[in-house]
PDB file of N, CA and C in Angstrom:
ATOM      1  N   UNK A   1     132.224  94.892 150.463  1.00  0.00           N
ATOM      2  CA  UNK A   1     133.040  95.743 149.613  1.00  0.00           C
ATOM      3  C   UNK A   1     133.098  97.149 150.225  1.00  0.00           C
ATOM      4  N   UNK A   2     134.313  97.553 150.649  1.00  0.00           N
ATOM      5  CA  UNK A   2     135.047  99.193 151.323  1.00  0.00           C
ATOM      6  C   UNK A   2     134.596 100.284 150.282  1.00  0.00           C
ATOM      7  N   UNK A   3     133.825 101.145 150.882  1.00  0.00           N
ATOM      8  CA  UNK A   3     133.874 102.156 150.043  1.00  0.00           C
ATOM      9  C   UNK A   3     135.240 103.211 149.961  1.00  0.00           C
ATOM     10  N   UNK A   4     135.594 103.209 151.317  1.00  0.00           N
ATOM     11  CA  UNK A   4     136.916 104.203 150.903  1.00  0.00           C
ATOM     12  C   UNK A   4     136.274 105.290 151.920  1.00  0.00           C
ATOM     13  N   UNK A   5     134.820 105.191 152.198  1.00  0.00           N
ATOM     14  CA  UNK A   5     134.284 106.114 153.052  1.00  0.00           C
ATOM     15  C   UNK A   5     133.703 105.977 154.483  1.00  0.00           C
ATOM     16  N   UNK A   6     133.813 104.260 154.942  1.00  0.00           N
ATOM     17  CA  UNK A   6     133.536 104.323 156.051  1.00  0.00           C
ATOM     18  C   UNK A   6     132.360 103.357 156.084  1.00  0.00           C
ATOM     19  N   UNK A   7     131.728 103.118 154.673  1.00  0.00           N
ATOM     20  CA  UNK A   7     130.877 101.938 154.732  1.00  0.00           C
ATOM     21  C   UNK A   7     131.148 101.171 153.780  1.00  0.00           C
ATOM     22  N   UNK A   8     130.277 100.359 153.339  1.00  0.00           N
ATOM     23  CA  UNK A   8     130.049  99.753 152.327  1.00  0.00           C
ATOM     24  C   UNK A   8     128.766 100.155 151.614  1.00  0.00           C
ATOM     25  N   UNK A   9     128.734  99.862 149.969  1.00  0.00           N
ATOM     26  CA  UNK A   9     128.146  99.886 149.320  1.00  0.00           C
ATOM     27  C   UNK A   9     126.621 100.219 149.542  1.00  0.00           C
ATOM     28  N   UNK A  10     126.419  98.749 149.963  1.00  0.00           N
ATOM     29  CA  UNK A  10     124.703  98.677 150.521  1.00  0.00           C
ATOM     30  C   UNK A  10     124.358  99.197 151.827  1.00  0.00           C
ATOM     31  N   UNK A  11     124.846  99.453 152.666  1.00  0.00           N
ATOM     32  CA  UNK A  11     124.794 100.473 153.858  1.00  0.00           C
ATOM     33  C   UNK A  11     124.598 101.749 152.840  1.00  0.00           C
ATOM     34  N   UNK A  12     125.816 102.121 151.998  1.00  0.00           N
ATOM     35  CA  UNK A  12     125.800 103.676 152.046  1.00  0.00           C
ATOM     36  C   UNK A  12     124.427 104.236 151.031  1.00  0.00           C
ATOM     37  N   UNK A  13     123.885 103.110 149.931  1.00  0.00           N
ATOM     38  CA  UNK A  13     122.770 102.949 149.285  1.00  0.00           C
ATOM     39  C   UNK A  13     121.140 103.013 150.344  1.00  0.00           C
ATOM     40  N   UNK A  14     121.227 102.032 151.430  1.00  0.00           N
ATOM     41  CA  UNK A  14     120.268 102.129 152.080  1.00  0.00           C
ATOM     42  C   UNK A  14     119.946 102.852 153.231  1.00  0.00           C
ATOM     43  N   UNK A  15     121.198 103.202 154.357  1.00  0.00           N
ATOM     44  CA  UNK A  15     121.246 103.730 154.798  1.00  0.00           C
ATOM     45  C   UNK A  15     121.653 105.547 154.502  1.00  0.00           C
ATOM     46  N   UNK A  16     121.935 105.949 153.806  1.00  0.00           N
ATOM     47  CA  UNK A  16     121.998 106.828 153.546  1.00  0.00           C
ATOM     48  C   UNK A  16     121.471 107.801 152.239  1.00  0.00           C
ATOM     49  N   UNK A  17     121.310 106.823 151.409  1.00  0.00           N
ATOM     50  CA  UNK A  17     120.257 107.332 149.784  1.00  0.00           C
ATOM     51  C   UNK A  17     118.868 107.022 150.193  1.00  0.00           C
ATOM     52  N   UNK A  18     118.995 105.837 150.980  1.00  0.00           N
ATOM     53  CA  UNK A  18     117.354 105.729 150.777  1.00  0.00           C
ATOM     54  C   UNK A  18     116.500 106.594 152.245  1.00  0.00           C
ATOM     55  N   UNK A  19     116.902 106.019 153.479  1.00  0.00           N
ATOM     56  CA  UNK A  19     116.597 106.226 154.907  1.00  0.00           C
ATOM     57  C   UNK A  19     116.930 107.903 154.930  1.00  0.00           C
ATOM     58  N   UNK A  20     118.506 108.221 154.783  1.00  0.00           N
ATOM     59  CA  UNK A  20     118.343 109.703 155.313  1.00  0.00           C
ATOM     60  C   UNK A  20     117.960 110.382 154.218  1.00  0.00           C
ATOM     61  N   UNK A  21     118.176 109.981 153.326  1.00  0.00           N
ATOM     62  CA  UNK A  21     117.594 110.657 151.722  1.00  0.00           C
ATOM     63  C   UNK A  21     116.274 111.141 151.462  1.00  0.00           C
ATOM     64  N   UNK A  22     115.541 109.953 152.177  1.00  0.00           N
ATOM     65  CA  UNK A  22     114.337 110.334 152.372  1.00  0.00           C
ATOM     66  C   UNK A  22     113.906 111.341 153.210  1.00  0.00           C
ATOM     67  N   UNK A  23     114.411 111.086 154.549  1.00  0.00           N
ATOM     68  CA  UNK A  23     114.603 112.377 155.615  1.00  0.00           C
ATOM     69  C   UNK A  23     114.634 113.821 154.951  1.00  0.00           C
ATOM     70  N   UNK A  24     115.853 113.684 154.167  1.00  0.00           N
ATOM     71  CA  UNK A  24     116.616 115.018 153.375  1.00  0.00           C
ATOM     72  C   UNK A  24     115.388 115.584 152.323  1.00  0.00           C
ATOM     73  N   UNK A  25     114.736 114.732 151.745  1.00  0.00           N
ATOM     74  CA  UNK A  25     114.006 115.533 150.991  1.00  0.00           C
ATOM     75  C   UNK A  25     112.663 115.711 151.455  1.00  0.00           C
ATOM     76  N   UNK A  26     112.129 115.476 152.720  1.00  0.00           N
ATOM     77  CA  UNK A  26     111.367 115.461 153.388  1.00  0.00           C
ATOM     78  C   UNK A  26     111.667 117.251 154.054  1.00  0.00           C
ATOM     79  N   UNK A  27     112.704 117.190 154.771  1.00  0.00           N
ATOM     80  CA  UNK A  27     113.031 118.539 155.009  1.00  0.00           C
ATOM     81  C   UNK A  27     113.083 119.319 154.233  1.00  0.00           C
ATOM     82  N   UNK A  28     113.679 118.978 152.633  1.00  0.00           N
ATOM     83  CA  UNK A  28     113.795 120.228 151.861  1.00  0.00           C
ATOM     84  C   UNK A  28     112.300 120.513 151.465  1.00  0.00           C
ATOM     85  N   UNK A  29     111.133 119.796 151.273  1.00  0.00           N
ATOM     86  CA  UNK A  29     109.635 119.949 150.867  1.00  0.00           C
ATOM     87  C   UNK A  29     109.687 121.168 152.035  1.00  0.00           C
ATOM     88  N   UNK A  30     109.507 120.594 153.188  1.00  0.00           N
ATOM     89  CA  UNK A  30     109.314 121.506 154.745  1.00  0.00           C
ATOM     90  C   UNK A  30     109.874 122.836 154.327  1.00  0.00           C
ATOM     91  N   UNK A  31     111.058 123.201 154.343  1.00  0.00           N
ATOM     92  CA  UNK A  31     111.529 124.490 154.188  1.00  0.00           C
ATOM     93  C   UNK A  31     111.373 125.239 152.689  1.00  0.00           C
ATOM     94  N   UNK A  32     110.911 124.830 151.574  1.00  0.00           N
ATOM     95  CA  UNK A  32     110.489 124.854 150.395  1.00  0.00           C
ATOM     96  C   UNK A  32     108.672 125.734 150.700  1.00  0.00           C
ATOM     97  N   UNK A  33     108.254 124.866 151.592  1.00  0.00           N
ATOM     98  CA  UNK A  33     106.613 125.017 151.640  1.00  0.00           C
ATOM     99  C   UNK A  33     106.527 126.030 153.165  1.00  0.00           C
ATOM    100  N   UNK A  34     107.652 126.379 153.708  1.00  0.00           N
ATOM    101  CA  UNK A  34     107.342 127.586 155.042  1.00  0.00           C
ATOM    102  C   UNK A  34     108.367 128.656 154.255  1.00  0.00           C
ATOM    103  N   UNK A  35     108.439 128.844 152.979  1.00  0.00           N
ATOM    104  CA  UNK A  35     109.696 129.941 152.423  1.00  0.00           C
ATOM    105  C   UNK A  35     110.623 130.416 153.315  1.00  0.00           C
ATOM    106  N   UNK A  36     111.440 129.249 153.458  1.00  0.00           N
ATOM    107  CA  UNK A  36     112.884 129.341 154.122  1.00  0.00           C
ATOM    108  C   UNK A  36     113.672 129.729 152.369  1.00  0.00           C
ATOM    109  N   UNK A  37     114.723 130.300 152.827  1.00  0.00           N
ATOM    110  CA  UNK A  37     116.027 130.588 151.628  1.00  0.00           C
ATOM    111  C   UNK A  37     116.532 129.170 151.730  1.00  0.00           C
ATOM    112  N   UNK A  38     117.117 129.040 150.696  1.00  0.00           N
ATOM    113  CA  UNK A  38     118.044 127.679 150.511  1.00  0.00           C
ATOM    114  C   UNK A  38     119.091 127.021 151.355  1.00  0.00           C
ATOM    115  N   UNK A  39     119.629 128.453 151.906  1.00  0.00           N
ATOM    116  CA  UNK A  39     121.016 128.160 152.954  1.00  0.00           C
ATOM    117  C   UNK A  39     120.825 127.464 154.210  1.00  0.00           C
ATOM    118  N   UNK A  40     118.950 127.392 154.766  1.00  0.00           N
ATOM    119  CA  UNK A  40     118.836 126.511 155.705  1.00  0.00           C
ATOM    120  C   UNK A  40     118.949 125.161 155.951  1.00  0.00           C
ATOM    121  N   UNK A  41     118.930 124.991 154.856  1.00  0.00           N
ATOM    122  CA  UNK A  41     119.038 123.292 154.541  1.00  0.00           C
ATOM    123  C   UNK A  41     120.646 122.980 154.993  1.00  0.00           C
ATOM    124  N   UNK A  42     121.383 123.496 154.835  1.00  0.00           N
ATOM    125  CA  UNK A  42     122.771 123.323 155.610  1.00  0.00           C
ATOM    126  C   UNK A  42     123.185 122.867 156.745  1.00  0.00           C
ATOM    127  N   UNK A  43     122.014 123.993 158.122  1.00  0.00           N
ATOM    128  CA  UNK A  43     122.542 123.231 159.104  1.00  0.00           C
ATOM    129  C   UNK A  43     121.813 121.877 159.284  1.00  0.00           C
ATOM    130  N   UNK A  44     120.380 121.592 158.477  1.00  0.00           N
ATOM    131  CA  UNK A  44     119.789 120.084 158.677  1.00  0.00           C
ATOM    132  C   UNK A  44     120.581 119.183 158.016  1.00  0.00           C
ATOM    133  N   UNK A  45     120.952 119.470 156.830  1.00  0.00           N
ATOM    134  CA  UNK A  45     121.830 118.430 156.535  1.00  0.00           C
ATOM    135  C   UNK A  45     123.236 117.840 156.994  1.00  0.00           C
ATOM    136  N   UNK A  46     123.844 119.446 158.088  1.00  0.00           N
ATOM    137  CA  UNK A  46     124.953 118.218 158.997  1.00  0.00           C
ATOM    138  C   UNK A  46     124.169 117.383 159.798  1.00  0.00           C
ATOM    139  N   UNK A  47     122.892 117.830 160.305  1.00  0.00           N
ATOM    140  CA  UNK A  47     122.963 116.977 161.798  1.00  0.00           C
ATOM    141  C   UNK A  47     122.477 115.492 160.988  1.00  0.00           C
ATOM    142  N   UNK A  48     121.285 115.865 159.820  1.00  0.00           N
ATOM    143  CA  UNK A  48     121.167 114.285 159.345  1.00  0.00           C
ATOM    144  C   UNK A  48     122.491 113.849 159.299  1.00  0.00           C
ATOM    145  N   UNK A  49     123.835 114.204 158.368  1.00  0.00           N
ATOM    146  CA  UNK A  49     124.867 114.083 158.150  1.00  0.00           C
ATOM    147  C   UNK A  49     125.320 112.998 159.853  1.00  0.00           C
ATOM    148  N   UNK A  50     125.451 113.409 160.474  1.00  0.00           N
ATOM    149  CA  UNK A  50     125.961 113.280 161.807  1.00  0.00           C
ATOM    150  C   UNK A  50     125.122 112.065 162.103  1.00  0.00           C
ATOM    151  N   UNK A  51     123.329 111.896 161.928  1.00  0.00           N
ATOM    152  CA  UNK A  51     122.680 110.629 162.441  1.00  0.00           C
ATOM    153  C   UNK A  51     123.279 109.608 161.507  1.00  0.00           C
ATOM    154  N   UNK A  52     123.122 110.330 160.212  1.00  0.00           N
ATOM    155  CA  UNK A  52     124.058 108.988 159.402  1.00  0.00           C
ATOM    156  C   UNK A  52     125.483 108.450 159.540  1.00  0.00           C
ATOM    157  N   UNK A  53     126.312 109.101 160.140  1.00  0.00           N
ATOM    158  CA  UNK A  53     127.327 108.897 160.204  1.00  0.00           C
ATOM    159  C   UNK A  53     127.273 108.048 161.676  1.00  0.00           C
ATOM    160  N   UNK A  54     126.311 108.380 162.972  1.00  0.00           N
ATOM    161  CA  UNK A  54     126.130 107.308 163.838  1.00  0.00           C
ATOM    162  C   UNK A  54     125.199 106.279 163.350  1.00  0.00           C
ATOM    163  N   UNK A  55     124.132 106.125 163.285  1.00  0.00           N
ATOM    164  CA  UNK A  55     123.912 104.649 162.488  1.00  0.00           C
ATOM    165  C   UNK A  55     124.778 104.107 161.940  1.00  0.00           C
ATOM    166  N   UNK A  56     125.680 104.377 160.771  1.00  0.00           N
ATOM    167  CA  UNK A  56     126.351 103.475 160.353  1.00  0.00           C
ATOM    168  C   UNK A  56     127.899 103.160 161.186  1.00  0.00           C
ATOM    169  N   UNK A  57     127.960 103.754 162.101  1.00  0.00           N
ATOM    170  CA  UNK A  57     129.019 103.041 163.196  1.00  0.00           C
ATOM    171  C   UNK A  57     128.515 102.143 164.265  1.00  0.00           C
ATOM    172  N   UNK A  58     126.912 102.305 164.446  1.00  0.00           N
ATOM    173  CA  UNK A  58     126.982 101.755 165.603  1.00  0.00           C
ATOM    174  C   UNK A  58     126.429 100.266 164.864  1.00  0.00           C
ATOM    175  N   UNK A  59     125.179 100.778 163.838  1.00  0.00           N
ATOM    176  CA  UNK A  59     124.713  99.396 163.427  1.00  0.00           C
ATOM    177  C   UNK A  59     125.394  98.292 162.216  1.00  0.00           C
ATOM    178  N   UNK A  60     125.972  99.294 162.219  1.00  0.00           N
ATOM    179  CA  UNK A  60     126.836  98.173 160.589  1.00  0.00           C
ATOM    180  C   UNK A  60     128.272  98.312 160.510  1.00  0.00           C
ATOM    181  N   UNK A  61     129.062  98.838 161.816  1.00  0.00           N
ATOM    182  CA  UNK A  61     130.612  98.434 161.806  1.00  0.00           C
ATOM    183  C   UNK A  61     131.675  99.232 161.312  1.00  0.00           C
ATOM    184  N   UNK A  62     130.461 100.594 160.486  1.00  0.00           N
ATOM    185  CA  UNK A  62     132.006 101.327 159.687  1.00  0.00           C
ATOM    186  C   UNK A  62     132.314 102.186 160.776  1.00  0.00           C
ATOM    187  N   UNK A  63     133.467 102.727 159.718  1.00  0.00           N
ATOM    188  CA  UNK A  63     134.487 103.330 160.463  1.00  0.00           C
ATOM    189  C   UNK A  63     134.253 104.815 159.983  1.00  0.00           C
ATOM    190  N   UNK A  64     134.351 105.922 161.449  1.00  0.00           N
ATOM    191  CA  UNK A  64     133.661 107.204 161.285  1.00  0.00           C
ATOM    192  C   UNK A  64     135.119 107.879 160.621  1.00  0.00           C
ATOM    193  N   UNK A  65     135.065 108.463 159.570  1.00  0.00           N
ATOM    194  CA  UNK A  65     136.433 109.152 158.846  1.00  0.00           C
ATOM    195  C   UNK A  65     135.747 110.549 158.279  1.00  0.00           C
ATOM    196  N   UNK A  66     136.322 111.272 158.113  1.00  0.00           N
ATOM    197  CA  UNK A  66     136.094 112.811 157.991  1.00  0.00           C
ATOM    198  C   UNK A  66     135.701 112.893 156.654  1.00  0.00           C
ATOM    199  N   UNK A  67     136.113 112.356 155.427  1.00  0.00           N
ATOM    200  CA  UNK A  67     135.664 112.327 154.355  1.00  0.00           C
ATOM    201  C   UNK A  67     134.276 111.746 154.093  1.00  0.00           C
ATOM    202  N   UNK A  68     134.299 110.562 154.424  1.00  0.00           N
ATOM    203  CA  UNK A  68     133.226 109.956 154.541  1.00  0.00           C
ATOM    204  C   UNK A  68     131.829 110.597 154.865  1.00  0.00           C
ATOM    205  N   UNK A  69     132.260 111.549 156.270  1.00  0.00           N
ATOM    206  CA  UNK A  69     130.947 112.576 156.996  1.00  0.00           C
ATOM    207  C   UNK A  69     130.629 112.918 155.644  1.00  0.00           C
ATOM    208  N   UNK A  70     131.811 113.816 155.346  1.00  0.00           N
ATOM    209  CA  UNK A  70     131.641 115.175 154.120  1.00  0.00           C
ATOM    210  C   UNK A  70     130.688 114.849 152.982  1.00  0.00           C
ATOM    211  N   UNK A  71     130.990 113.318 152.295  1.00  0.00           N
ATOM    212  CA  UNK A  71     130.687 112.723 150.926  1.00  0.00           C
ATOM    213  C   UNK A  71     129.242 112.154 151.289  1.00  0.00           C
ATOM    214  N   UNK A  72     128.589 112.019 152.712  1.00  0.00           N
ATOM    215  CA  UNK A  72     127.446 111.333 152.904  1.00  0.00           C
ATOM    216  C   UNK A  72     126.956 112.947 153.031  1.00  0.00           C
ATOM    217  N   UNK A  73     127.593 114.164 153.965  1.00  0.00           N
ATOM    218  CA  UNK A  73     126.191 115.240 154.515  1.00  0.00           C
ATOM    219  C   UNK A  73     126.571 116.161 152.987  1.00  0.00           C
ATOM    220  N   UNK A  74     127.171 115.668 151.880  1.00  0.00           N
ATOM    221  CA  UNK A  74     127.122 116.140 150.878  1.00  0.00           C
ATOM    222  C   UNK A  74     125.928 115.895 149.791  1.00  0.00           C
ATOM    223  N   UNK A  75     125.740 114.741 149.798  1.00  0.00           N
ATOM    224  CA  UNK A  75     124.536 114.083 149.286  1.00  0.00           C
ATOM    225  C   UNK A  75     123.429 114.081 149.865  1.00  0.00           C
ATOM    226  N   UNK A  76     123.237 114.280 151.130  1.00  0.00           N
ATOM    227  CA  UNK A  76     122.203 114.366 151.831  1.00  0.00           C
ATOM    228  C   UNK A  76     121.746 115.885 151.392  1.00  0.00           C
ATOM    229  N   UNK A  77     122.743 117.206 151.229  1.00  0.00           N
ATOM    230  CA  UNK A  77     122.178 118.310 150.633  1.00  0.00           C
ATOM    231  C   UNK A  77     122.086 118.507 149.572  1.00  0.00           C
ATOM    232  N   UNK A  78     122.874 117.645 149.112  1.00  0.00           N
ATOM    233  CA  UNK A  78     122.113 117.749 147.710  1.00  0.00           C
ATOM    234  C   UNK A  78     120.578 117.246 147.163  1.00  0.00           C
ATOM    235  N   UNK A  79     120.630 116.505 147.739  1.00  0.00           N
ATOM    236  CA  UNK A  79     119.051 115.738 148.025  1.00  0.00           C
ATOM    237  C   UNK A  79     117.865 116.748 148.386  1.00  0.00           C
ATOM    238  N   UNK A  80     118.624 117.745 149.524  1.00  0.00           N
ATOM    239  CA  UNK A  80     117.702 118.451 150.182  1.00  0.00           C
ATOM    240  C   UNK A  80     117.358 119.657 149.191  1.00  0.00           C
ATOM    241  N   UNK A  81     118.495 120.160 148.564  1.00  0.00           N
ATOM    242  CA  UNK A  81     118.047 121.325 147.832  1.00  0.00           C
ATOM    243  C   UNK A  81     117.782 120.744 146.530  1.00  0.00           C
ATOM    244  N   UNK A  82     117.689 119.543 146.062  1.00  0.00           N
ATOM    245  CA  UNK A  82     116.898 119.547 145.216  1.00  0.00           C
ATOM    246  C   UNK A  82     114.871 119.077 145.250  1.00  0.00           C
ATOM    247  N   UNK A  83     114.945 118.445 146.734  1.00  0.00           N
ATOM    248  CA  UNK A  83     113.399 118.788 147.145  1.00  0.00           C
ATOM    249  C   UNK A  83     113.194 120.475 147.277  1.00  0.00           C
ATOM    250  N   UNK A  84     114.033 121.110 147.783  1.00  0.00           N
ATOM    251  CA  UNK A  84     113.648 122.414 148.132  1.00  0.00           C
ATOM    252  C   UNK A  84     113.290 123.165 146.868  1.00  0.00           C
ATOM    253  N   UNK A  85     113.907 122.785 146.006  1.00  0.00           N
ATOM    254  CA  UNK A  85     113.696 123.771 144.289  1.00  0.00           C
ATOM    255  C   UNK A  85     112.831 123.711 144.013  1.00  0.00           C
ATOM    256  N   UNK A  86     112.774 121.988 143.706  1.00  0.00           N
ATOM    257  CA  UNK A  86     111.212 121.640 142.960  1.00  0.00           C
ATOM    258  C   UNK A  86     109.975 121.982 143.267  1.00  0.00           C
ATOM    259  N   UNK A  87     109.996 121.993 144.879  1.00  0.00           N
ATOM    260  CA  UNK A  87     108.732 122.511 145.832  1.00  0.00           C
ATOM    261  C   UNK A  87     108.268 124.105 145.557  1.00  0.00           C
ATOM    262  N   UNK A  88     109.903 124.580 145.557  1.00  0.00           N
ATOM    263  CA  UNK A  88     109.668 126.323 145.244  1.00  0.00           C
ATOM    264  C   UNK A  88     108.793 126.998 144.162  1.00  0.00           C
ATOM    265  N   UNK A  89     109.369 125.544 143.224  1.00  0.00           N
ATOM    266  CA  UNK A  89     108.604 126.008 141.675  1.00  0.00           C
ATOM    267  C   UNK A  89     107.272 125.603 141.774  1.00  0.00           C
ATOM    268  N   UNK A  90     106.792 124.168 142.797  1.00  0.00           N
ATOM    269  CA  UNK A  90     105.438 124.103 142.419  1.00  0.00           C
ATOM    270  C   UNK A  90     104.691 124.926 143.327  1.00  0.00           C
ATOM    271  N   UNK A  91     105.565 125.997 144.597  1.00  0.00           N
ATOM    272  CA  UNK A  91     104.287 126.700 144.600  1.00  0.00           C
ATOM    273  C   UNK A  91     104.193 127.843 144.496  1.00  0.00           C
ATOM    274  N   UNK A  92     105.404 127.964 143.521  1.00  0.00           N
ATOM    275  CA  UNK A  92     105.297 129.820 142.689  1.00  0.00           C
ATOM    276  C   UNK A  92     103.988 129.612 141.990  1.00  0.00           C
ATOM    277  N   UNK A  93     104.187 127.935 141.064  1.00  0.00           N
ATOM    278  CA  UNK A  93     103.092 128.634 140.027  1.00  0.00           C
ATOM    279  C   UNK A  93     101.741 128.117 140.696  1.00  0.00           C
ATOM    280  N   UNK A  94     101.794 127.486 141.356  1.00  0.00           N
ATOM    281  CA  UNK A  94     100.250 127.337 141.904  1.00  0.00           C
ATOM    282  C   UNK A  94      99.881 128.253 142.944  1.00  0.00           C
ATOM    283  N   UNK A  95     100.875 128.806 143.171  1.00  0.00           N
ATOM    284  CA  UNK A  95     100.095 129.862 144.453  1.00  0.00           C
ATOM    285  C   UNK A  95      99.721 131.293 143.098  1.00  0.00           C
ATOM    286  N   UNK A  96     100.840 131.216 142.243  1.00  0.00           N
ATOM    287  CA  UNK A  96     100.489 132.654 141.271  1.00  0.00           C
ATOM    288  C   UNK A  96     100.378 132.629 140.307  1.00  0.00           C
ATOM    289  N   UNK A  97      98.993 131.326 140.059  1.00  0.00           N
ATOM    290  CA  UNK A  97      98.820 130.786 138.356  1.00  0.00           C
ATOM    291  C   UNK A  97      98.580 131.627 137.410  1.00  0.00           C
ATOM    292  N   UNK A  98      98.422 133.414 137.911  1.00  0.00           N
ATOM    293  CA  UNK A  98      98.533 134.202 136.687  1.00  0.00           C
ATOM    294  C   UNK A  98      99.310 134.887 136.562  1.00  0.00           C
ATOM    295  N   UNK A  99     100.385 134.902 137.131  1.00  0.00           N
ATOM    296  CA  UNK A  99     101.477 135.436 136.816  1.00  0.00           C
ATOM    297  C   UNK A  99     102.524 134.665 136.788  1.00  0.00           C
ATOM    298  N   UNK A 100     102.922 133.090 137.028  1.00  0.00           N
ATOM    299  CA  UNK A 100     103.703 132.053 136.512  1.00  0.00           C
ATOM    300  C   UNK A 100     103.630 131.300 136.280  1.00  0.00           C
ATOM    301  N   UNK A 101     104.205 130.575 134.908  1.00  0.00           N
ATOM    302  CA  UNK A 101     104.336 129.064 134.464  1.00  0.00           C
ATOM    303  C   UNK A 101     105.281 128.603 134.429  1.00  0.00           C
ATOM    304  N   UNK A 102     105.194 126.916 134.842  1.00  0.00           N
ATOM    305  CA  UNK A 102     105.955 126.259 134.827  1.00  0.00           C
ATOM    306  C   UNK A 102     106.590 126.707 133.574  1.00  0.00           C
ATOM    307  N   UNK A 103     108.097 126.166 133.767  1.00  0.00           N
ATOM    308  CA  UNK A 103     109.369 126.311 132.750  1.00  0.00           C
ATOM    309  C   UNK A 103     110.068 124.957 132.893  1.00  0.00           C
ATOM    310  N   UNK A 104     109.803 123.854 133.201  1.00  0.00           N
ATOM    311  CA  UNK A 104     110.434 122.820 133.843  1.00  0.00           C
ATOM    312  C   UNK A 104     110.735 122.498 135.048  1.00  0.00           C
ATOM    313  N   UNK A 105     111.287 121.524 134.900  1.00  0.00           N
ATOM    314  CA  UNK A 105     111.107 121.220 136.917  1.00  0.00           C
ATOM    315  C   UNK A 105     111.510 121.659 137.600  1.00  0.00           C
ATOM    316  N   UNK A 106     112.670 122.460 137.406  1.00  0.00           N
ATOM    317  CA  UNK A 106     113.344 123.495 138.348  1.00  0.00           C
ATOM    318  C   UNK A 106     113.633 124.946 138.022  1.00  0.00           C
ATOM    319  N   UNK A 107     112.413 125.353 137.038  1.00  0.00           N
ATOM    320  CA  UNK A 107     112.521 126.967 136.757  1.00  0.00           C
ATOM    321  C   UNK A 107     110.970 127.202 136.884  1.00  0.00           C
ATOM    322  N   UNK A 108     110.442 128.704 136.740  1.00  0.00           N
ATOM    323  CA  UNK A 108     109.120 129.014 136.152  1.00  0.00           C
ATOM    324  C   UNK A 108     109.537 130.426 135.545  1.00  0.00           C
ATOM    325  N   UNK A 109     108.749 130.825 135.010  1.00  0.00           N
ATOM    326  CA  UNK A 109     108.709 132.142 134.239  1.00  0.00           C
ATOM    327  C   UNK A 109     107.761 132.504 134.118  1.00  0.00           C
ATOM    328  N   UNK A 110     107.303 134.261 133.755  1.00  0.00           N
ATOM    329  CA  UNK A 110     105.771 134.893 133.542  1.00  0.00           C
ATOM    330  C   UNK A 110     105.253 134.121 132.731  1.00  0.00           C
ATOM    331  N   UNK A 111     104.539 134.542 132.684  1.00  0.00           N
ATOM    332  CA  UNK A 111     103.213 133.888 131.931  1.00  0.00           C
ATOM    333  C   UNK A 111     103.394 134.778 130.494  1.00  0.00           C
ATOM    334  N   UNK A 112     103.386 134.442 129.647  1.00  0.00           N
ATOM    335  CA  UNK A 112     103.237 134.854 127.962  1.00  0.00           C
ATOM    336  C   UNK A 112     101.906 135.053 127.980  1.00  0.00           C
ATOM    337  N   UNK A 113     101.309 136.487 127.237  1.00  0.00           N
ATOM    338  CA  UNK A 113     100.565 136.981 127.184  1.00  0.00           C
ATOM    339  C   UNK A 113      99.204 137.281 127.334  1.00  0.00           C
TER     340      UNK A 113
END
């Protein structure tokens, strides 16, 4: 079954949610835990963008289309900056357990009184 993007379904599920996904949030922990800004995750996520887009031409037949790049190194950053957040928050408050608490998984705030 054609995604419309250059693979199919279970390629774009395994090869790219699970394999570079994993990659992606592997990097965003990395730049999360050396306090990189958010905007770095950009240029890692074309080039994953780019390995995913060769794996799935060479090993599974699709076809490389410009949208396709976009909609896979789109998800791949999204992936990434959402490892990168979560990481940020767990080590605001554990690096500055008296001056922040968790607020949920992707905020913190001072500490109440």
């Amino acid at each position: 079954m054609e995604t419309g993007l250059g693979t199919t379904v279970p390629v774009f599920l395994g090869l790219t949610v699970v394999l570079f996904g994993g990659a992606a949030f592997l990097t965003g922990q990395a730049l999360a835990q050396t306090w990189r800004p958010w905007w770095q995750a950009v240029p890692s996520a074309i080039l994953l963008g780019l390995g995913d887009l060769f794996l799935a031409f060479t090993l599974f037949g699709g076809e490389p289309s410009v949208v396709g790049y976009l909609v896979h190194t789109l998800v791949l950053l999204a992936i990434m900056l959402l490892a990168w957040r979560i990481t940020q928050v767990h080590r605001m408050v554990t690096q500055y357990p008296w001056i922040y608490e968790r607020a949920g998984l992707f905020a913190w705030r001072e500490r109440r009184g």
